[in-house]
C-alpha atoms as a PDB file:
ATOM      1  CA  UNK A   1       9.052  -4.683  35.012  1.00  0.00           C
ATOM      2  CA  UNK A   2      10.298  -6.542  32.411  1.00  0.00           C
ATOM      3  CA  UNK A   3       6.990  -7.760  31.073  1.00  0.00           C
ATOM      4  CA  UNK A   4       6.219  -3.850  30.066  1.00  0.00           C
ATOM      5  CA  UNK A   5       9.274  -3.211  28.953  1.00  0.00           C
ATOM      6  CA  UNK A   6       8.691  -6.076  26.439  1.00  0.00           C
ATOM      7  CA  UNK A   7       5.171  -5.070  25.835  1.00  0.00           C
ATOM      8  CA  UNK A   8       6.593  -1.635  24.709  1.00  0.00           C
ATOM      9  CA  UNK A   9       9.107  -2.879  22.204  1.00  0.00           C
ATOM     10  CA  UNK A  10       6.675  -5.167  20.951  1.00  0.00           C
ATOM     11  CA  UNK A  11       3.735  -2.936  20.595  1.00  0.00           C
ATOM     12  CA  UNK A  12       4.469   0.286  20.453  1.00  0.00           C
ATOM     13  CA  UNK A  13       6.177   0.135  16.542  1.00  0.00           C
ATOM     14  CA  UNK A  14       2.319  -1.437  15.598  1.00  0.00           C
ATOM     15  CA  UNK A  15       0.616   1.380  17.767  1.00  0.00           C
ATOM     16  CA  UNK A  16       3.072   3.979  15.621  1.00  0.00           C
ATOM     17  CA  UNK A  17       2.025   2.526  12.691  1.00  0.00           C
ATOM     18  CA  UNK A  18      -1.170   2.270  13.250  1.00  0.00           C
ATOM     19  CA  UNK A  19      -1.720   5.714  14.119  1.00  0.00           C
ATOM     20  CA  UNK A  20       0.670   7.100  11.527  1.00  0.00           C
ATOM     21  CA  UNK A  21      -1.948   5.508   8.600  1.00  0.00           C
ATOM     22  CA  UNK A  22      -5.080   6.989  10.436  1.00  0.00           C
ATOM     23  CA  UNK A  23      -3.199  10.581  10.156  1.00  0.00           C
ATOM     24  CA  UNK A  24      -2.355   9.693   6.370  1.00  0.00           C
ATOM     25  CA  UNK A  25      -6.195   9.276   5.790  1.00  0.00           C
ATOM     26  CA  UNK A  26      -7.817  11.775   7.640  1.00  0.00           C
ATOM     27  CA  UNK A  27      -4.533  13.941   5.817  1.00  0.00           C
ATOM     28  CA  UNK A  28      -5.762  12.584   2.752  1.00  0.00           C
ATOM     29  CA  UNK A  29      -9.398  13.400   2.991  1.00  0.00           C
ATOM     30  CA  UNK A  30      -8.730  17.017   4.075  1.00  0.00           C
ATOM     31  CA  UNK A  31      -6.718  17.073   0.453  1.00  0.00           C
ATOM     32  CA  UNK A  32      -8.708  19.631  -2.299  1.00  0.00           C
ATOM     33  CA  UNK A  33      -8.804  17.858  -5.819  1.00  0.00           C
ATOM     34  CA  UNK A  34      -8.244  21.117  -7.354  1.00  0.00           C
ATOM     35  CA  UNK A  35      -6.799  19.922 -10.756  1.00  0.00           C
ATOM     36  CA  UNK A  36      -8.520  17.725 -13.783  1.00  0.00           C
ATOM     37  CA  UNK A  37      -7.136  15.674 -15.523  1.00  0.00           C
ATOM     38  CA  UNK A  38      -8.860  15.373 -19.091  1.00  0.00           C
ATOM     39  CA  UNK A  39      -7.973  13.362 -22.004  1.00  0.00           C
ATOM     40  CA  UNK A  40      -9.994  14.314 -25.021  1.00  0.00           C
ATOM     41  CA  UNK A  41      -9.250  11.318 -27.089  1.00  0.00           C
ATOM     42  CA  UNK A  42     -11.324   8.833 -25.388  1.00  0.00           C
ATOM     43  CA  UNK A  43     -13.496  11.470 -23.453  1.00  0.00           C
ATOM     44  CA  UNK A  44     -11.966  10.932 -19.569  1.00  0.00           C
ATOM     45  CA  UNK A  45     -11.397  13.368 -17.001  1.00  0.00           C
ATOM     46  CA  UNK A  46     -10.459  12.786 -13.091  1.00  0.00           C
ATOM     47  CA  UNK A  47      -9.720  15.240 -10.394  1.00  0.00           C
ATOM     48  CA  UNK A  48      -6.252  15.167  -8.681  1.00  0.00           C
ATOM     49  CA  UNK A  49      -4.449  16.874  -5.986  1.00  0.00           C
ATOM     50  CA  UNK A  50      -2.635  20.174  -7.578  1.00  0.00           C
ATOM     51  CA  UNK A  51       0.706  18.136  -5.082  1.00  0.00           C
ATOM     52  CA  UNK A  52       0.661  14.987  -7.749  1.00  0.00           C
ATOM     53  CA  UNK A  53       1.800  15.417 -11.314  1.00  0.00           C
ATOM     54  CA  UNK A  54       0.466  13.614 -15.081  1.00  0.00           C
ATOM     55  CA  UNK A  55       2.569  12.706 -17.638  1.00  0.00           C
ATOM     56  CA  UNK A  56       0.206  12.072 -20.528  1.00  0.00           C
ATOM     57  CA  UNK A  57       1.318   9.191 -22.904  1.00  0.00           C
ATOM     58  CA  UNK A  58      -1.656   8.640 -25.304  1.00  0.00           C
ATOM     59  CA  UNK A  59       0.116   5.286 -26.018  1.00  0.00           C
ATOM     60  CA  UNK A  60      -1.568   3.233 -28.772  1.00  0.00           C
ATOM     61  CA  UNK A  61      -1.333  -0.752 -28.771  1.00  0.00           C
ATOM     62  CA  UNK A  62      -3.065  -2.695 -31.296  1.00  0.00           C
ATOM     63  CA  UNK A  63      -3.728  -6.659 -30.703  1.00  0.00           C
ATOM     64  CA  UNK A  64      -6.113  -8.074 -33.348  1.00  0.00           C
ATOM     65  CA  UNK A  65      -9.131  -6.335 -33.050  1.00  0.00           C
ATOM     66  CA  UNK A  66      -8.626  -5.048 -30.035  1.00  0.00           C
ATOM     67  CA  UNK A  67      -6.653  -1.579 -28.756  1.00  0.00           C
ATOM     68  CA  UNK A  68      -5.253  -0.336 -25.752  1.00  0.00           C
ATOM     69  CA  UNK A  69      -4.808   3.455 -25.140  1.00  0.00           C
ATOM     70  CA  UNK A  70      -2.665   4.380 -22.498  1.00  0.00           C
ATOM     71  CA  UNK A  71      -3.476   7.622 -21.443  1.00  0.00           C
ATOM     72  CA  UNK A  72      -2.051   8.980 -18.482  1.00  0.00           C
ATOM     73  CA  UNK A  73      -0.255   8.472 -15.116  1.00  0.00           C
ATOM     74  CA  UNK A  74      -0.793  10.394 -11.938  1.00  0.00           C
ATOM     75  CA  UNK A  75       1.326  10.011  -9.143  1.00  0.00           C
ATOM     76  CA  UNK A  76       2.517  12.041  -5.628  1.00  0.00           C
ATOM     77  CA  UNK A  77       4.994  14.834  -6.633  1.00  0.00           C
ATOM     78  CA  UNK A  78       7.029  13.570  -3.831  1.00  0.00           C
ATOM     79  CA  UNK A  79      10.750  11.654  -4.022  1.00  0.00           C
ATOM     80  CA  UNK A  80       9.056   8.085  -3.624  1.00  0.00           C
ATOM     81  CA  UNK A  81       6.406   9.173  -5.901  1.00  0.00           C
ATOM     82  CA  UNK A  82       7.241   6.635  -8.234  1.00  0.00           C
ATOM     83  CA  UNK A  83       6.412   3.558  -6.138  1.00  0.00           C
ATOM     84  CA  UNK A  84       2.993   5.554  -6.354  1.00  0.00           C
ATOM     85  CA  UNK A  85       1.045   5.526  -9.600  1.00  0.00           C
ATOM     86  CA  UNK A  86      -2.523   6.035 -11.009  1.00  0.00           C
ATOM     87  CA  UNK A  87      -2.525   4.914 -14.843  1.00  0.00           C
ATOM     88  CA  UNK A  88      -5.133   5.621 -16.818  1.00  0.00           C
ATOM     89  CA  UNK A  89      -5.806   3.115 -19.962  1.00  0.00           C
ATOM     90  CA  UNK A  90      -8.908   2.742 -22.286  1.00  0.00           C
ATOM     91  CA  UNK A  91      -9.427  -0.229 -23.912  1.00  0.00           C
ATOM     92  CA  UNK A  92     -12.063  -0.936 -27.359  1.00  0.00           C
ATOM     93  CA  UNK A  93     -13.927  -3.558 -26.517  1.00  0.00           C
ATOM     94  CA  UNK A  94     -16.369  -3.847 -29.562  1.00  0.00           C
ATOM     95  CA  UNK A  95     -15.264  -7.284 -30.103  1.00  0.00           C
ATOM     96  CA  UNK A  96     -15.864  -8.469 -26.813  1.00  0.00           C
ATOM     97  CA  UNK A  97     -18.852 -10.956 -26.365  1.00  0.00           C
ATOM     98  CA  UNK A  98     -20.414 -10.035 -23.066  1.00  0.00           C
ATOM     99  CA  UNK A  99     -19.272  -6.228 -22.534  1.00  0.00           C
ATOM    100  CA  UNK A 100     -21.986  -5.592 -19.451  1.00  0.00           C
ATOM    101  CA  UNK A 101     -20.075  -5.112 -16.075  1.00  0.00           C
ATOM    102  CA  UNK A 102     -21.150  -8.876 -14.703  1.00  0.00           C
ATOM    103  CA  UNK A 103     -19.259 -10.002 -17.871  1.00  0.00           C
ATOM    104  CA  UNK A 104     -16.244  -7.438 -17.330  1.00  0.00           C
ATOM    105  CA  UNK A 105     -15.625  -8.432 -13.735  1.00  0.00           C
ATOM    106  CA  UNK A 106     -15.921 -12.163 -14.614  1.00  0.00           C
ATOM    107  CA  UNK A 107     -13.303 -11.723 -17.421  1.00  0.00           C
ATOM    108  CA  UNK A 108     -11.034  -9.626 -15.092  1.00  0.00           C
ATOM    109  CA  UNK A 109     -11.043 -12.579 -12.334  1.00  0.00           C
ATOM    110  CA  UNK A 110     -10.200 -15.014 -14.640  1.00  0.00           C
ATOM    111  CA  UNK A 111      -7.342 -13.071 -16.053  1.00  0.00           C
ATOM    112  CA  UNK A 112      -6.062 -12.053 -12.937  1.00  0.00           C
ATOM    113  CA  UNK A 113      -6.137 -15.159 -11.129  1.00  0.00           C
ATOM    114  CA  UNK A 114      -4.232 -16.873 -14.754  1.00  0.00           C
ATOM    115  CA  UNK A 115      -1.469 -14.734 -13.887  1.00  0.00           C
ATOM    116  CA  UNK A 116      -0.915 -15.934 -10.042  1.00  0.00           C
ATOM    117  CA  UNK A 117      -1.963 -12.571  -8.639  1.00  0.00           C
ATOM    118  CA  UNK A 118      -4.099 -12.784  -5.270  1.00  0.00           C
ATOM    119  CA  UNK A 119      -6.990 -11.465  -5.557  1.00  0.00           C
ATOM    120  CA  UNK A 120      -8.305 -10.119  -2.206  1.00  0.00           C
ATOM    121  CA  UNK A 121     -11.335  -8.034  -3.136  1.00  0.00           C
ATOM    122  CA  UNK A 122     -13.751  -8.072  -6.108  1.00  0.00           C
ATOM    123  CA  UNK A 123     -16.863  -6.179  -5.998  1.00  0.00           C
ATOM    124  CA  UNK A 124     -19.461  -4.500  -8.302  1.00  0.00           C
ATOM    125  CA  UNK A 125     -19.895  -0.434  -7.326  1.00  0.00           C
ATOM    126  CA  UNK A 126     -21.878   2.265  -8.637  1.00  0.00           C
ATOM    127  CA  UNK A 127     -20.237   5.907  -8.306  1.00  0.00           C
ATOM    128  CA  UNK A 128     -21.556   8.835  -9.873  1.00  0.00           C
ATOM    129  CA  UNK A 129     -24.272   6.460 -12.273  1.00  0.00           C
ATOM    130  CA  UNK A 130     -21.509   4.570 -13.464  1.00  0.00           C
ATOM    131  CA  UNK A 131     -21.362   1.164 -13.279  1.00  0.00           C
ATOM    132  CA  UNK A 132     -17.766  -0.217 -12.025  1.00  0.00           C
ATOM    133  CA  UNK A 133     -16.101  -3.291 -10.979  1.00  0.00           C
ATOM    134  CA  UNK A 134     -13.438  -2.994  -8.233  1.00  0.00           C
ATOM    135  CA  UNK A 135     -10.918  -5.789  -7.756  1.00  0.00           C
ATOM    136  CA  UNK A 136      -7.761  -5.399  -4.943  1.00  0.00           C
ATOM    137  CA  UNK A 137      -4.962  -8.262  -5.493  1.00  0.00           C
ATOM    138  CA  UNK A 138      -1.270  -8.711  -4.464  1.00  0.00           C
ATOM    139  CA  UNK A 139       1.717  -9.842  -6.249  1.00  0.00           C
ATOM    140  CA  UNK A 140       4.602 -11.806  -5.253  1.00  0.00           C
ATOM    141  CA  UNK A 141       7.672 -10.480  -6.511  1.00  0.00           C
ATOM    142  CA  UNK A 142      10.447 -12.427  -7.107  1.00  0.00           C
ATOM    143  CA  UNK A 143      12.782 -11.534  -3.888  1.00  0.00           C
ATOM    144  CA  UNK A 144       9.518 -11.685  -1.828  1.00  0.00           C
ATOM    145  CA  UNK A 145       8.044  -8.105  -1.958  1.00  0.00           C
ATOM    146  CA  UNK A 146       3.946  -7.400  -1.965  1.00  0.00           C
ATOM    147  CA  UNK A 147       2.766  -5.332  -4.108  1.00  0.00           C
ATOM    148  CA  UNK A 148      -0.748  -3.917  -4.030  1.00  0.00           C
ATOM    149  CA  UNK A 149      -3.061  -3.415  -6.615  1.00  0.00           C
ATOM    150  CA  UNK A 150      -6.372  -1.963  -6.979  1.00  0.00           C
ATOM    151  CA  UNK A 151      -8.170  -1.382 -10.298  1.00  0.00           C
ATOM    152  CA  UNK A 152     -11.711   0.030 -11.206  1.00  0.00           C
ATOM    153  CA  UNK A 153     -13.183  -1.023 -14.762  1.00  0.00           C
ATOM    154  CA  UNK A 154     -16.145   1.068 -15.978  1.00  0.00           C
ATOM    155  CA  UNK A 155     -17.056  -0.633 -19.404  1.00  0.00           C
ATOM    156  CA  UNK A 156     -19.773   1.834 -21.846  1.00  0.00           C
ATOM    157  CA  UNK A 157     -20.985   0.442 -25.306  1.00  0.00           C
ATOM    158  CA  UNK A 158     -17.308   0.504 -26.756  1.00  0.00           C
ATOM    159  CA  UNK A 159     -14.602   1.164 -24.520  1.00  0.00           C
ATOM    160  CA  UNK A 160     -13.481  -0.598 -21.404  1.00  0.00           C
ATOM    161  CA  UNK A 161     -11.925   2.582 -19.012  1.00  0.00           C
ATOM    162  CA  UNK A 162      -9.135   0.945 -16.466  1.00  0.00           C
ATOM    163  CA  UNK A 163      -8.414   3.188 -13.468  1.00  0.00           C
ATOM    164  CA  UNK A 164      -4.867   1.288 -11.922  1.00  0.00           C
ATOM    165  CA  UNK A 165      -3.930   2.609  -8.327  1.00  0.00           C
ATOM    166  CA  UNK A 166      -0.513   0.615  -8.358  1.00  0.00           C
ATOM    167  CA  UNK A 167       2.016   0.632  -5.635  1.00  0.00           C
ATOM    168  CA  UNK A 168       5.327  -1.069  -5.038  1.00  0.00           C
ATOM    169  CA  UNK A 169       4.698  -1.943  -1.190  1.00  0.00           C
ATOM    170  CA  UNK A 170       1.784  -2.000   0.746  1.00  0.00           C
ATOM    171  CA  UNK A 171       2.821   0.454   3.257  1.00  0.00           C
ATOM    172  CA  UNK A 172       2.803   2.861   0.098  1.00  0.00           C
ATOM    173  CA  UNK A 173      -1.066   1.395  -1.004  1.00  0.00           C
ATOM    174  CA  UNK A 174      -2.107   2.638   2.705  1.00  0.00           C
ATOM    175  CA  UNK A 175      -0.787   5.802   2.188  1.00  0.00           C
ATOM    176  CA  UNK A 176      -2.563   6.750  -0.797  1.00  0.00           C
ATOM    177  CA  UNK A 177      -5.508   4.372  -0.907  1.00  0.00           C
ATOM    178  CA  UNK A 178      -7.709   7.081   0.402  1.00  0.00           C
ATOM    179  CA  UNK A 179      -6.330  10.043  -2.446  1.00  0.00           C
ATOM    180  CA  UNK A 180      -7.028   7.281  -5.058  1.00  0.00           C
ATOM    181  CA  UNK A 181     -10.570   6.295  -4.148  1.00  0.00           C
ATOM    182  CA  UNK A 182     -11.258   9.992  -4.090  1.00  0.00           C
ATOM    183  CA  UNK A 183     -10.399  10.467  -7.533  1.00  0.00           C
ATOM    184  CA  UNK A 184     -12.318   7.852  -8.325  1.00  0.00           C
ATOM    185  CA  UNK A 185     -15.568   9.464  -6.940  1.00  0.00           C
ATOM    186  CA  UNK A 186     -14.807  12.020  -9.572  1.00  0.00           C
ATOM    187  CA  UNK A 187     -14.366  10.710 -12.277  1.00  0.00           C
ATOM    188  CA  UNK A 188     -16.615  11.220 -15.379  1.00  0.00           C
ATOM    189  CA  UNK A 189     -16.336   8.890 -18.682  1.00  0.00           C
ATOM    190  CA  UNK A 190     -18.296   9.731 -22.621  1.00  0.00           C
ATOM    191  CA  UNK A 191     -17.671   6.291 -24.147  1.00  0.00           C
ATOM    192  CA  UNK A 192     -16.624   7.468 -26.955  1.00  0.00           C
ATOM    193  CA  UNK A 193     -14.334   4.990 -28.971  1.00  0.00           C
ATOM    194  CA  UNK A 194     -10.340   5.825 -29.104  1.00  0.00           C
END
């Protein structure tokens, strides 16, 4: 008797959770992406759930002769939304030596792993005839806290697009994982320089 009564208390919180994250996806892939996101000045647009909002920054950084535009971030209109975000950045890259997606991932490894992030996925994908480079790390905090990370570069002849699904937990990157990578099947870039 006692041996099941431990085998409960022991398993049954992993069975709840377990079954809790296979509701959240099959949830999540039953979710319309009836709203688009566009941003004009560097020729993105991604389709979102009409239950997340944007707040559109169009934040310019220069560095040499190199700029960053931060477009956008998406996140859950819920009241932990904001350990959920999708940011949106464009990057020029015309000064880059090797801009093809080999060179891009390479580059993104190195820079990643020079800032002590743990890098548990990095992988070359084509969606929608775009070539992309998917990387999934962690990040130590401080007072011992994982957070999750997964970001999608899709480089063109000028611009480097950066699609950030960034979390503060990775019970929240489970949650939403599946809502991000179907916004990313969406997505549609124009290269143009911004």
């Amino acid at each position: 008797m006692r041996h099941r009564t431990a085998f409960v208390f022991l398993f049954l919180p992993g069975i709840f959770l377990l079954l809790s994250s296979l509701i959240s996806i099959v949830f999540a892939q039953n979710i319309p992406l009836d709203n688009t996101y566009s941003n004009v000045l560097c020729g993105l647009s991604i389709d979102y759930p009409s239950s997340w909002i944007v707040r559109e920054s169009n934040q310019k950084y220069l560095s040499g002769q190199s700029s960053l535009l931060v477009m956008a971030e998406l996140r859950p209109h819920v009241p932990e939304g904001f350990k959920t975000v999708v940011e949106l950045e464009a990057e020029n890259i015309t000064a880059y030596h090797d801009r093809s997606i080999e060179g891009i991932g390479e580059f993104m490894e190195f820079y990643l792993s020079e800032t002590n992030v743990n890098i548990k996925e990095s992988i070359k994908k084509d969606i929608n005839n775009l070539s992309t480079h998917q990387i999934i790390y962690e990040t130590l905090t401080p007072h011992g806290n994982v957070l999750k990370t997964k970001e999608v570069y899709i480089p063109t002849e000028n611009t480097l697009y950066v699609i950030r699904y960034d979390t503060s937990g990775s019970n929240f990157y489970d949650k939403y994982i599946s809502y991000f990578d179907s916004m990313i099947l969406t997505i549609k870039v124009d290269g143009r320089k911004c």
